[in-house]
Protein backbone atom coordinates (compact mmCIF):
# COMPACT_ATOMS: atom_id res chain seq x y z
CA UNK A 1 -11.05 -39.72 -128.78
CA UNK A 2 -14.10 -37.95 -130.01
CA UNK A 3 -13.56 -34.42 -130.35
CA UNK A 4 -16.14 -32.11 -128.09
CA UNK A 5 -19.38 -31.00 -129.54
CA UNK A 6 -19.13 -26.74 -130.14
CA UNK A 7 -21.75 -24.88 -129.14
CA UNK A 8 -23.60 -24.66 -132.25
CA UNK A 9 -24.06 -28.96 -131.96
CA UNK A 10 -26.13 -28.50 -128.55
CA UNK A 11 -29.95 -28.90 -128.85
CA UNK A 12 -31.29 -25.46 -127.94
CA UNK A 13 -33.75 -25.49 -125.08
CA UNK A 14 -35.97 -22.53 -126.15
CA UNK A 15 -36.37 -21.19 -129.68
CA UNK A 16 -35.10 -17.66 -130.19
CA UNK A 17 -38.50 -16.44 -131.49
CA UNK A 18 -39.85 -17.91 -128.02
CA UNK A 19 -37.18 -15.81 -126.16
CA UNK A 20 -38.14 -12.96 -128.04
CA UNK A 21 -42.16 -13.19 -127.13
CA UNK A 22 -41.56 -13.77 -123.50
CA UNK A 23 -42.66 -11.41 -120.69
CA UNK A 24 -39.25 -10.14 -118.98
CA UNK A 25 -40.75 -11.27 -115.81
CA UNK A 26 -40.89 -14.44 -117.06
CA UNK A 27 -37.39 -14.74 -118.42
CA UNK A 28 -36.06 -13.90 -115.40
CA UNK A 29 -38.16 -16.61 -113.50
CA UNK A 30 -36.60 -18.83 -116.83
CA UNK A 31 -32.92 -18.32 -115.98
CA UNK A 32 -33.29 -18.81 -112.32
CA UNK A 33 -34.38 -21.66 -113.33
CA UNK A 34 -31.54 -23.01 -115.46
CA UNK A 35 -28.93 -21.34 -113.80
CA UNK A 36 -30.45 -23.34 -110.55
CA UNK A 37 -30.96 -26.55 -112.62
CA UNK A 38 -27.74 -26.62 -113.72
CA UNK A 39 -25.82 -26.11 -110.48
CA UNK A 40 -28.11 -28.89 -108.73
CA UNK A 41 -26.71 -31.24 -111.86
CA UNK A 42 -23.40 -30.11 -111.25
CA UNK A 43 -23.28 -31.15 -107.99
CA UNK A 44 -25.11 -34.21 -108.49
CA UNK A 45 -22.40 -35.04 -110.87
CA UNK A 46 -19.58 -34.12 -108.04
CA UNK A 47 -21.11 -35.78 -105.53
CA UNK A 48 -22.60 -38.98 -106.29
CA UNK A 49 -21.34 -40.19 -109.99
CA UNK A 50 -18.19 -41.49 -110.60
CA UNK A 51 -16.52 -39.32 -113.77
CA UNK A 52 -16.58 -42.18 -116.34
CA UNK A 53 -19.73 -43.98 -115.85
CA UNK A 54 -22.75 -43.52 -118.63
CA UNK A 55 -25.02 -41.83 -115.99
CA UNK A 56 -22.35 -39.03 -115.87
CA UNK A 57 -21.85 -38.35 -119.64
CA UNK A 58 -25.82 -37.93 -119.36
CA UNK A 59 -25.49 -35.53 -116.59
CA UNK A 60 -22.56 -33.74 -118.76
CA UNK A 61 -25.06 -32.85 -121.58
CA UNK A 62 -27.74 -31.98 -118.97
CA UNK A 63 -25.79 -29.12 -117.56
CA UNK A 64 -24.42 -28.61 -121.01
CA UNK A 65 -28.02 -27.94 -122.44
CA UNK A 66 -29.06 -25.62 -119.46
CA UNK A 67 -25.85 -23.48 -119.52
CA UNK A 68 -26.55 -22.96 -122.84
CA UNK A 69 -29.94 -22.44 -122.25
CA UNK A 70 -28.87 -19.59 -119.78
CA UNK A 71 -26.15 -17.86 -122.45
CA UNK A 72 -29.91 -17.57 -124.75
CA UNK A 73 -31.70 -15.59 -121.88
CA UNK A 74 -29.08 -13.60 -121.19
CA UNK A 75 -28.70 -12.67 -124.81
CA UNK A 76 -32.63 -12.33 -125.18
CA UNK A 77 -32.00 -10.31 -121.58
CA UNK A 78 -29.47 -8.02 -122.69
CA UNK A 79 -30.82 -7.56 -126.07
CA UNK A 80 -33.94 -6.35 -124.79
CA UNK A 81 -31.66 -4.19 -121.97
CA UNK A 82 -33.49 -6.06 -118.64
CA UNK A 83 -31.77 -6.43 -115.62
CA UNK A 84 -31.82 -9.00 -113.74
């Protein structure tokens, strides 16, 4: 069994220097957008895909690529001291 990728092996969806130019308004529009994204995948993938097909290993690294896409706002978030 291949063992699961760690974090660091997930392609990033925005570049830290990006982050770090935003607008706050505009990260915040950003993670209501992944954190959205990623629930609407996740219940795609509960719903309607059976757990071992291809389609939902693609769906798997979907939501894996906007969760971590929503840990980088909230780091760029909280290192910057916005509130959501």
């Amino acid at each position: 069994m291949a063992p699961l990728l760690a974090s660091a092996d997930v392609k990033r969806m925005y570049h830290p220097s990006d982050l770090a130019a935003m607008d706050p308004l505009v990260l915040m529009k950003n993670l209501d957008h992944v954190r959205m994204t990623s629930r609407r995948l996740s219940y795609i993938l509960q719903q309607q895909v059976h757990l071992y097909t291809p389609e939902a290993n693609q769906l798997r690294e979907q939501i894996d690529l906007y969760v971590d896409a929503e840990r980088q706002i909230e780091g760029e978030m909280a290192r910057r001291r916005i509130r959501a």
